[in-house]
Protein backbone atom coordinates (compact mmCIF):
# COMPACT_ATOMS: atom_id res chain seq x y z
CA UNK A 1 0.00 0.00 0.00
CA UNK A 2 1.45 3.76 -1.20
CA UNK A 3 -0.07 6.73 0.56
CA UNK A 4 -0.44 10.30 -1.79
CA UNK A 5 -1.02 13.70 -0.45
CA UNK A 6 -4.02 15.50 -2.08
CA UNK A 7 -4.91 18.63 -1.72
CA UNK A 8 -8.79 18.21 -0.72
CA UNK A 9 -8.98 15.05 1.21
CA UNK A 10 -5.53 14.59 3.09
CA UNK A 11 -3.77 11.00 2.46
CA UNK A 12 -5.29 8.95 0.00
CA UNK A 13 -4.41 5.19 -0.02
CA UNK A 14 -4.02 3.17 -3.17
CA UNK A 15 -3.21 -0.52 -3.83
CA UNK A 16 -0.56 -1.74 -5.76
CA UNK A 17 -2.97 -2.07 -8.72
CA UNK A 18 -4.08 1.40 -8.39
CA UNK A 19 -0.07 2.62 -8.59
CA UNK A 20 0.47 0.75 -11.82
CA UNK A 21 -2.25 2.14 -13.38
CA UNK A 22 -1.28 5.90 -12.11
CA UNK A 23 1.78 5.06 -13.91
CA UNK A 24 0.97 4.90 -17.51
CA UNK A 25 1.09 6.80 -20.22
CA UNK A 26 -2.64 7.91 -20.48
CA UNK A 27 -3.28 8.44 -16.65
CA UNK A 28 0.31 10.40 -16.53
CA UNK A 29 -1.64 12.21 -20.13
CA UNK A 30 -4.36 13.96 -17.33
CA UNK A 31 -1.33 15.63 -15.21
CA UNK A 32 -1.62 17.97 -18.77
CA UNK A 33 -5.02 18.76 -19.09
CA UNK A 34 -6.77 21.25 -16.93
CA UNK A 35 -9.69 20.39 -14.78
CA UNK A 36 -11.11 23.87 -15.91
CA UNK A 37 -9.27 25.29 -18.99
CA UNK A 38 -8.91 28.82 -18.86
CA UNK A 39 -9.81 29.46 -15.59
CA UNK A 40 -6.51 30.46 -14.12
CA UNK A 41 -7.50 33.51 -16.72
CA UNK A 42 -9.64 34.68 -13.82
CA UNK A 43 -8.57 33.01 -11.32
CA UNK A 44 -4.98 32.79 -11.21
CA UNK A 45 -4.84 29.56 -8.36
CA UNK A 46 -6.84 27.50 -11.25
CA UNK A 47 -4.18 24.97 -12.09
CA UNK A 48 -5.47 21.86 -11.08
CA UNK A 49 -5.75 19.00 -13.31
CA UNK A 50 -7.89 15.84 -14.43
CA UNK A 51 -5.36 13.72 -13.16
CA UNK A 52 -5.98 14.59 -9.39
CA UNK A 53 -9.39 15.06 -9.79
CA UNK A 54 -9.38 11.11 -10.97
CA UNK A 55 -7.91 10.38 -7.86
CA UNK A 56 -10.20 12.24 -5.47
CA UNK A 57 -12.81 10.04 -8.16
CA UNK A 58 -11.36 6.84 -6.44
CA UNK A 59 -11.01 8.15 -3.36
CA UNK A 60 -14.92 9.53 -3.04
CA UNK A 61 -15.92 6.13 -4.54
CA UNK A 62 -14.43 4.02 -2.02
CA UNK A 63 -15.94 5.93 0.72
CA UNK A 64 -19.03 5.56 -0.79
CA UNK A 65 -18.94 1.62 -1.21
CA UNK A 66 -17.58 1.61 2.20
CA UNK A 67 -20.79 3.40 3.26
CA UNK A 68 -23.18 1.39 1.18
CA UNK A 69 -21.74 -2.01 1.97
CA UNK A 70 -19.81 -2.52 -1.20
CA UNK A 71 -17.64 -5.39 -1.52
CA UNK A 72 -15.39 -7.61 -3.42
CA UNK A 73 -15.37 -7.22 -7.14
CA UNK A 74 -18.02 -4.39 -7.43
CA UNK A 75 -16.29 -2.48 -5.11
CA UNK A 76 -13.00 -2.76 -6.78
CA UNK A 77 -14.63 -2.53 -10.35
CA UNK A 78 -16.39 0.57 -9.24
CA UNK A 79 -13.20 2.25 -7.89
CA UNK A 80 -10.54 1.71 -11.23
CA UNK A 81 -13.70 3.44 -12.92
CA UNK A 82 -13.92 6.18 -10.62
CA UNK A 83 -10.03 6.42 -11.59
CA UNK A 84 -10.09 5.58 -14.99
CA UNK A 85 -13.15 7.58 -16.15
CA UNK A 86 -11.61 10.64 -17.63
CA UNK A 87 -8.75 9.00 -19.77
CA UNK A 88 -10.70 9.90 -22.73
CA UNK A 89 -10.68 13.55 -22.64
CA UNK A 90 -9.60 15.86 -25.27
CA UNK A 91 -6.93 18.90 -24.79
CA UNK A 92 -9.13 21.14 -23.08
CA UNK A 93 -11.56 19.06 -21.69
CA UNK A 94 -14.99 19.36 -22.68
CA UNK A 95 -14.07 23.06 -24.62
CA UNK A 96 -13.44 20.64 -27.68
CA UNK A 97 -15.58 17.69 -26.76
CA UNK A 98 -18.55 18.75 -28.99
CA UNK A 99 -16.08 17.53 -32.08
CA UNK A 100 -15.28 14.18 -30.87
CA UNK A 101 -19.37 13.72 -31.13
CA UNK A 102 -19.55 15.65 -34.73
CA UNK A 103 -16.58 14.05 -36.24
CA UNK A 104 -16.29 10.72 -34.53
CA UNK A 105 -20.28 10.07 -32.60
CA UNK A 106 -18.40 9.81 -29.77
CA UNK A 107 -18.42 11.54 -26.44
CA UNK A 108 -15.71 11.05 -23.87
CA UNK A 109 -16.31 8.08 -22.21
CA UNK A 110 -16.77 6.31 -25.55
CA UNK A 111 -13.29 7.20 -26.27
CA UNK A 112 -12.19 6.59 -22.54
CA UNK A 113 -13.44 2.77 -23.10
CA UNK A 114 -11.98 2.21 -26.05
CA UNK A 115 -8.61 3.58 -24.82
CA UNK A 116 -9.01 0.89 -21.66
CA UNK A 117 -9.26 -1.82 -23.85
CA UNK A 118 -6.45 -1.07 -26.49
CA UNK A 119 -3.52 0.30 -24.65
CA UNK A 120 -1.60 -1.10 -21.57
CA UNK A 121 -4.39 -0.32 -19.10
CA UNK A 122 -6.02 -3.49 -20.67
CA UNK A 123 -3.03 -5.25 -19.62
CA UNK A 124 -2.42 -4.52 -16.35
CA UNK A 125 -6.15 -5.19 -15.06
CA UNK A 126 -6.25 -8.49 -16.74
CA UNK A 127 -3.06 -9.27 -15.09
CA UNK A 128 -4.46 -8.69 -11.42
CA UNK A 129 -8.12 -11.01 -13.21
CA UNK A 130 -10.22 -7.78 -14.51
CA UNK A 131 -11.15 -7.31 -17.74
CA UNK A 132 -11.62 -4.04 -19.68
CA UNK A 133 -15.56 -4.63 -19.83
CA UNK A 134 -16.06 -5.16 -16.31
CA UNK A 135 -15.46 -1.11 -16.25
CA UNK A 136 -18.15 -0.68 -18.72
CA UNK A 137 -20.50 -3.25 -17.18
CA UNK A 138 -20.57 -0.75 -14.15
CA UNK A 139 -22.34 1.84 -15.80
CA UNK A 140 -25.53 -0.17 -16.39
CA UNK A 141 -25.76 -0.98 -13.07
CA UNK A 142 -27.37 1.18 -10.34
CA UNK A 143 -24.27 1.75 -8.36
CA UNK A 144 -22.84 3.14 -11.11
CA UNK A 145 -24.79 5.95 -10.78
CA UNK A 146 -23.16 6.58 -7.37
CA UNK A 147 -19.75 8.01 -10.04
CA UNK A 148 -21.49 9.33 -12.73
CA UNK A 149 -25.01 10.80 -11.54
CA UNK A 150 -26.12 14.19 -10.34
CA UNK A 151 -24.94 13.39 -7.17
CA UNK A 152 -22.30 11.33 -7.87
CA UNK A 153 -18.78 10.69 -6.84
CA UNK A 154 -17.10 12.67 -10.31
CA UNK A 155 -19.46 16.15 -9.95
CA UNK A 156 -19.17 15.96 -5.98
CA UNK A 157 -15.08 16.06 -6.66
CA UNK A 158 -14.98 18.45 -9.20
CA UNK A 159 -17.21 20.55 -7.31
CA UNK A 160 -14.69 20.74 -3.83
CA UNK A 161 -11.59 20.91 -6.16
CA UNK A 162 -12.99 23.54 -8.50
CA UNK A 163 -14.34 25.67 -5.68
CA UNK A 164 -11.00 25.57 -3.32
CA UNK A 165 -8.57 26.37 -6.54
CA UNK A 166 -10.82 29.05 -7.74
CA UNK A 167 -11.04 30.41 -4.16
CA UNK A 168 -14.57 31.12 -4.65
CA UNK A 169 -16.66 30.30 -1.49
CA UNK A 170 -19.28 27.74 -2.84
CA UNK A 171 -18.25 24.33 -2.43
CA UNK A 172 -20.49 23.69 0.65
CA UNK A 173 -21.51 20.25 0.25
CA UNK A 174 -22.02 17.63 3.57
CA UNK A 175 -20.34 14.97 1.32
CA UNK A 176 -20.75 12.25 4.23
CA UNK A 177 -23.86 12.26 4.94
CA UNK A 178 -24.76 12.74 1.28
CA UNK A 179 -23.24 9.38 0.54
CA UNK A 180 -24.75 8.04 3.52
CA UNK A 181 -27.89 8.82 2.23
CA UNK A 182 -27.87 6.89 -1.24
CA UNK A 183 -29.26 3.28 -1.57
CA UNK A 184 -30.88 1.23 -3.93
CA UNK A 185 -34.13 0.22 -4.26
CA UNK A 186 -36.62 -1.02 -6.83
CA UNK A 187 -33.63 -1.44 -9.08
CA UNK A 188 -32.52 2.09 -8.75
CA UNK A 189 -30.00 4.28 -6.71
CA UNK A 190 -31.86 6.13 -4.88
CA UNK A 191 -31.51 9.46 -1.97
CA UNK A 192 -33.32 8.49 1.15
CA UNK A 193 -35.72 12.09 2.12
CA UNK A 194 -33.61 12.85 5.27
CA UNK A 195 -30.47 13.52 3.30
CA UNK A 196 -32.69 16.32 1.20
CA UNK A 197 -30.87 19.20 2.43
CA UNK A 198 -27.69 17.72 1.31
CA UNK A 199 -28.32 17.29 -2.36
CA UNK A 200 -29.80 20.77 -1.96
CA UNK A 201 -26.16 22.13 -1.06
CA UNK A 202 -24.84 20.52 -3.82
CA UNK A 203 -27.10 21.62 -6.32
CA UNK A 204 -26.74 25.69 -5.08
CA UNK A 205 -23.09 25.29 -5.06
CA UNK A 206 -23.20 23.44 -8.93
CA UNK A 207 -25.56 26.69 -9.48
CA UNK A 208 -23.35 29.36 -8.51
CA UNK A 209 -19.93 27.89 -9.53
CA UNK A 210 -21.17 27.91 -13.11
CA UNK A 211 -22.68 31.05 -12.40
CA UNK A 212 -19.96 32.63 -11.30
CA UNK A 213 -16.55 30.35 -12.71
CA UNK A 214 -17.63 27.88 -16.22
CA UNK A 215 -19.65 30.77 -17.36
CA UNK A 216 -17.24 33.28 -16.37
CA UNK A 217 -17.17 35.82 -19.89
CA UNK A 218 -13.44 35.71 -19.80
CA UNK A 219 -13.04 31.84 -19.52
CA UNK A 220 -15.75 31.39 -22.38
CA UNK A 221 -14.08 33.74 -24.40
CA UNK A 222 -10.74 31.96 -24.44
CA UNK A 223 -12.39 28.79 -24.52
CA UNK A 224 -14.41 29.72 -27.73
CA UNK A 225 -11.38 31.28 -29.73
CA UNK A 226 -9.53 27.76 -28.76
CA UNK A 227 -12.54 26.02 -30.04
CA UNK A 228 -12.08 28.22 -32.92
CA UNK A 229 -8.76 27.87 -33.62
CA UNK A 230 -9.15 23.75 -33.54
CA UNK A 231 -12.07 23.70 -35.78
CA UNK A 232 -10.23 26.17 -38.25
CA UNK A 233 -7.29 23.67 -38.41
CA UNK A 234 -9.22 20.63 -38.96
CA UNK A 235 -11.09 22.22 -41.23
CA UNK A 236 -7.38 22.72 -42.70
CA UNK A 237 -5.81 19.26 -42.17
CA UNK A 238 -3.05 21.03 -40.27
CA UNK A 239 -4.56 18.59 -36.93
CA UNK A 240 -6.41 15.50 -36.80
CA UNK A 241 -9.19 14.85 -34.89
CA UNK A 242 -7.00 12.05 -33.53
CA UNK A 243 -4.44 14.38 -32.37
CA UNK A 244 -7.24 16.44 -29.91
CA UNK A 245 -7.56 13.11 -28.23
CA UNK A 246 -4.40 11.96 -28.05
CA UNK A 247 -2.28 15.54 -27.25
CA UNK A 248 -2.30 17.50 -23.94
CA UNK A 249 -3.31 21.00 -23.33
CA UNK A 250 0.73 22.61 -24.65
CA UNK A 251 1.31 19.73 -26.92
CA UNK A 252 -2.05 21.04 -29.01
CA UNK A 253 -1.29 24.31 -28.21
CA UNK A 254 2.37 24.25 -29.43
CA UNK A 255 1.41 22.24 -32.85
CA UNK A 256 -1.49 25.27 -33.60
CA UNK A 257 1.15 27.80 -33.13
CA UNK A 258 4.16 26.06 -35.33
CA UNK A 259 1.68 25.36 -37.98
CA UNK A 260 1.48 29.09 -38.41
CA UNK A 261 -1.36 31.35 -40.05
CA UNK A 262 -4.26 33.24 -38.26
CA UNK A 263 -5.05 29.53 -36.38
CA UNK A 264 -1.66 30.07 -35.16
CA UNK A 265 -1.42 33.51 -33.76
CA UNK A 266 -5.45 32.80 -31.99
CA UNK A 267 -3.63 30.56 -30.23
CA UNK A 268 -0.39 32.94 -29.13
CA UNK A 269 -3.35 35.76 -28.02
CA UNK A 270 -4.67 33.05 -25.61
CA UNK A 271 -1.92 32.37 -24.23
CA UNK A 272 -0.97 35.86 -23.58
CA UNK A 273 -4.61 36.88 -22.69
CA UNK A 274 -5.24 38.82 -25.40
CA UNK A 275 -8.65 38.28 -25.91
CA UNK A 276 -11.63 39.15 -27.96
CA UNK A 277 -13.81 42.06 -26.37
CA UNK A 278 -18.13 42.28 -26.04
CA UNK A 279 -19.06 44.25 -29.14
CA UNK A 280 -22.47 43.31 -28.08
CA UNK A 281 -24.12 42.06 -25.23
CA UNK A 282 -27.93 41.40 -23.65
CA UNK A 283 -29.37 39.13 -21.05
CA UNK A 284 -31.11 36.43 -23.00
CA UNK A 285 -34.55 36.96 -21.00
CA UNK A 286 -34.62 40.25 -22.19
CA UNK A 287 -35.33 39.05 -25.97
CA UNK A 288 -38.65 38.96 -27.05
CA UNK A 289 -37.70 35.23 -28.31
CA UNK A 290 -35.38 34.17 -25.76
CA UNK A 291 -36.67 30.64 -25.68
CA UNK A 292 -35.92 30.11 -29.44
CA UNK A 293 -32.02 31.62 -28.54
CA UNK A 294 -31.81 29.64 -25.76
CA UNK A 295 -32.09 26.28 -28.05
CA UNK A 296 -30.57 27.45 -30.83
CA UNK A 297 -27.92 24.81 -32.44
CA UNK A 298 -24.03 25.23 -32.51
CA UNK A 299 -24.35 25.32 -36.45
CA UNK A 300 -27.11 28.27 -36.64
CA UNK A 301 -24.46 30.13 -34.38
CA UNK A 302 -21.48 29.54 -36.77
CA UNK A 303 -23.78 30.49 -39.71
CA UNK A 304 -25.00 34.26 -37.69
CA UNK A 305 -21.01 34.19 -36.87
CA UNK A 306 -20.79 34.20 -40.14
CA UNK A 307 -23.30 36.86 -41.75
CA UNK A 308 -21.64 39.43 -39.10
CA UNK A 309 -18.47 38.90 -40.31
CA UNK A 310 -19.02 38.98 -43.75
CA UNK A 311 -21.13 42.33 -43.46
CA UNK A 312 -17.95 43.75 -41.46
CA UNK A 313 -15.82 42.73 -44.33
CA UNK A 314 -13.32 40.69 -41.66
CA UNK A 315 -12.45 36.81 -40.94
CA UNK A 316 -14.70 34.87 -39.68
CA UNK A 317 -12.37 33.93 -37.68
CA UNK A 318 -12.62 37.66 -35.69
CA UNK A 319 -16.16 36.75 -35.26
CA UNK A 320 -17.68 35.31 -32.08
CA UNK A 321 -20.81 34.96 -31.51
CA UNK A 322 -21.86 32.83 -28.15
CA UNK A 323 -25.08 32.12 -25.79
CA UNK A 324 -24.11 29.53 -22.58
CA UNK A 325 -25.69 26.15 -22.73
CA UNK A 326 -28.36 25.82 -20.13
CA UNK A 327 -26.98 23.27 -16.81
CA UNK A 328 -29.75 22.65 -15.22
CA UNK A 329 -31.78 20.54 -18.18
CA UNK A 330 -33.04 17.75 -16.52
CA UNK A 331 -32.08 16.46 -13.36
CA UNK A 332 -32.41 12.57 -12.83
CA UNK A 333 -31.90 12.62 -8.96
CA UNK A 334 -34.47 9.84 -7.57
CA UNK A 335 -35.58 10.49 -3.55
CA UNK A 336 -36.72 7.68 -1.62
CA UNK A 337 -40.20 8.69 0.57
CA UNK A 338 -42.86 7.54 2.04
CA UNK A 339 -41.90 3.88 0.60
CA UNK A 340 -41.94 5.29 -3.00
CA UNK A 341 -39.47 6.67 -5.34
CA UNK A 342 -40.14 10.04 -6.73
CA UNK A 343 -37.53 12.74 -9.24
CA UNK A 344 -36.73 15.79 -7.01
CA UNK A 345 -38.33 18.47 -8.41
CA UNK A 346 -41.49 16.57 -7.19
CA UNK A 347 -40.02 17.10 -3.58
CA UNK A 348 -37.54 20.15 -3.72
CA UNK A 349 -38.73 23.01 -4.25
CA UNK A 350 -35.36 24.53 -4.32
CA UNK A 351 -34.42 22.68 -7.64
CA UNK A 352 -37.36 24.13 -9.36
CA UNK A 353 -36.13 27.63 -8.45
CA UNK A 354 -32.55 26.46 -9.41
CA UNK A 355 -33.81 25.75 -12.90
CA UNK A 356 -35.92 28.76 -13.54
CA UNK A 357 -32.78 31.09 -11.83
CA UNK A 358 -30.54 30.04 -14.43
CA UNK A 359 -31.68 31.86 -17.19
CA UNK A 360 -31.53 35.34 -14.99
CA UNK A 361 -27.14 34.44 -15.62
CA UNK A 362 -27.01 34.24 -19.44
CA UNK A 363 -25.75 36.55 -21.48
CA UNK A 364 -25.90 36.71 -25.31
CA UNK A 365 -22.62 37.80 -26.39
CA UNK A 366 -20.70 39.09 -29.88
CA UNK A 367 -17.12 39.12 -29.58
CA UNK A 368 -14.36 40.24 -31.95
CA UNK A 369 -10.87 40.81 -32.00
CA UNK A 370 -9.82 44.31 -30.45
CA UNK A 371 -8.77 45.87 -33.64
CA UNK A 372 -11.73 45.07 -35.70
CA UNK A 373 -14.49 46.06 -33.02
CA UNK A 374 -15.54 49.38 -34.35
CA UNK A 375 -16.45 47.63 -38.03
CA UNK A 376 -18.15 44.42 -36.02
CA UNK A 377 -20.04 46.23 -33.66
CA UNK A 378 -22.63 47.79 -35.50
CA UNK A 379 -22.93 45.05 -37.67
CA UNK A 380 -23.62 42.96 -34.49
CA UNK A 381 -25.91 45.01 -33.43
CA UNK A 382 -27.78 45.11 -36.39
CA UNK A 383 -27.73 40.68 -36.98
CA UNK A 384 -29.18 40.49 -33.32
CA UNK A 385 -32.03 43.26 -33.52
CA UNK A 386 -33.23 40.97 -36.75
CA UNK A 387 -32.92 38.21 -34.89
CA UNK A 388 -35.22 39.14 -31.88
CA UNK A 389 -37.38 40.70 -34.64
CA UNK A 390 -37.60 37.17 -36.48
CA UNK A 391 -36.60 38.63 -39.51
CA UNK A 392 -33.42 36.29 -39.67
């Protein structure tokens, strides 16, 4: 047994197993890829990465089976997820992840899999009598949900870690009694009513860290011109969509800049935070249509991107034009009461008002590069006023 010193939870133990699979290539891989990319834009202690958030993963999933009664090969199955579940990020996790699904129809954990069951990670676990599908088979079962769900091991993590890097003040969740609190029954993991209060935390603290840190307008901003900057040089053959998975966060980086061009020199303004400025901005309750913004598609965005840019006579490429994507969709939490299984927001009243209060934080936003903003911005202004007047 090996002890390691992390940052949230004091000493976490790990098996010999465990330190084998630390040790290759694609675990070592997350040590380069940010937990939150571009957050150390804002907030300068952001540096933390997916590889110690995978093993605060194993360490929260542990304590949970311990909790729950977990034993033997579930147990064990369930923990080399919790630390293997983020091998298949891109560079820049999830800034980039909406091309694995439109180039590939895969999302990270499809890649993550695959990765398990090609590479030495395959070897090791059926060296110590796992195979590479046991990890899988966790997911349909209902203690899988205790790493991936809305209350799950993975968002509890990233929730502490994020909050106490940022230095923000809203990672307040009761994480004991929260696990205490999750069973299964009728076939389903389930939160028992009395620990209520605790997935309320966690939801308000989810609310305001993306409220006030993933939405942050300077994070987006440098995670859209990344975005892009990649899409440009696909588009260009100077990357592969293989390299996104397989490169780091500096590797990717480095390649865009040596390959030259505009792509190139987006890339050198990120990294010396020189960033697209608001040429436009407007809450997105205060359009007349705000519900047809709200779901409007990635593509339809590139094409009013587009239209600005080409009435402003510049690149597209100077041309942003961005609305967040809502986080609280649908939430799957099941509550155990009164002998019956029920979704929250039939008990909590608090995440109703957590779904409504999110659209009172988005912003509709046009961006452009500092030098062209005078030529964008009334173009921007006029593309958005057609918009909300259904005229485009």
């Amino acid at each position: 047994m090996k002890w390691i010193k992390d940052s949230v939870y004091g000493d976490v133990q790990i098996d010999s197993l465990v330190e084998e699979l630390i040790d290759t290539p694609q675990m070592q891989r997350l040590r380069r890829l940010s937990q939150i990319p571009f957050a150390n834009l804002v907030y300068p202690g952001a540096n933390h990465t997916r590889f110690e958030h995978s093993l605060g993963v194993y360490y929260l999933t542990e304590k949970f089976c311990n909790y729950a009664g977990i034993k033997g090969e579930l147990a064990q199955i369930m923990k080399l997820y919790g630390l293997l579940h983020d091998v298949g990020h891109t560079a820049f996790p999830h800034v980039l992840e909406h091309i694995l699904i439109e180039k590939a129809d895969m999302t990270h954990e499809d890649v993550g899999l695959k990765i398990i069951e090609k590479s030495q990670i395959s070897d090791i676990l059926k060296a110590n009598g796992y195979e590479p599908r046991d990890l899988e088979r966790v997911l349909t079962t209902p203690e899988g949900k205790a790493i991936t769900g809305h209350l799950g091991t993975d968002r509890v993590d990233y929730l502490l870690r994020d909050s106490k890097y940022t230095g923000v003040a809203y990672g307040i969740i009761d994480v004991d009694r929260l696990m205490r609190k999750q069973m299964v029954r009728n076939g389903q993991l389930v939160l028992d009513i009395s620990g209520l209060s605790s997935a309320e935390y966690l939801l308000i603290a989810r609310f305001m860290m993306f409220a006030s840190v993933y939405n942050h307008k300077t994070k987006a901003t440098a995670s859209l011109m990344i975005d892009k900057a990649v899409t440009r040089a696909l588009e260009e053959d100077t990357i592969s969509v293989n390299d996104i998975i397989t490169l780091d966060d500096w590797s990717l980086s480095f390649k865009l800049i040596n390959a030259g061009g505009e792509t190139g020199k987006l890339v050198k303004d990120i990294m010396n935070r020189n960033l697209y400025k608001r040429v436009f901005e407007k809450r997105l309750k205060d359009f007349k249509n705000w519900l047809f913004l709200g779901g409007m598609t990635r593509k339809q965005m590139r094409t009013i991107e587009r239209e600005i840019a080409e009435d402003a006579g510049v690149s597209d490429l100077d041309v942003i034009f961005y609305i967040p994507t809502p986080w609280f969709r649908k939430l799957s939490i099941k509550v155990w009461y009164k002998d019956d299984i029920y979704n929250i927001r039939e008990i909590s009243l608090i995440s109703r008002i957590l779904n409504e209060a999110q659209w009172d934080y988005m912003y509709v936003y046009v961006l452009s590069k500092k030098d062209v903003m005078e030529r964008v911005k009334p173009h921007a202004e006029r593309v958005m006023k057609a918009i909300e007047e259904e005229r485009l």
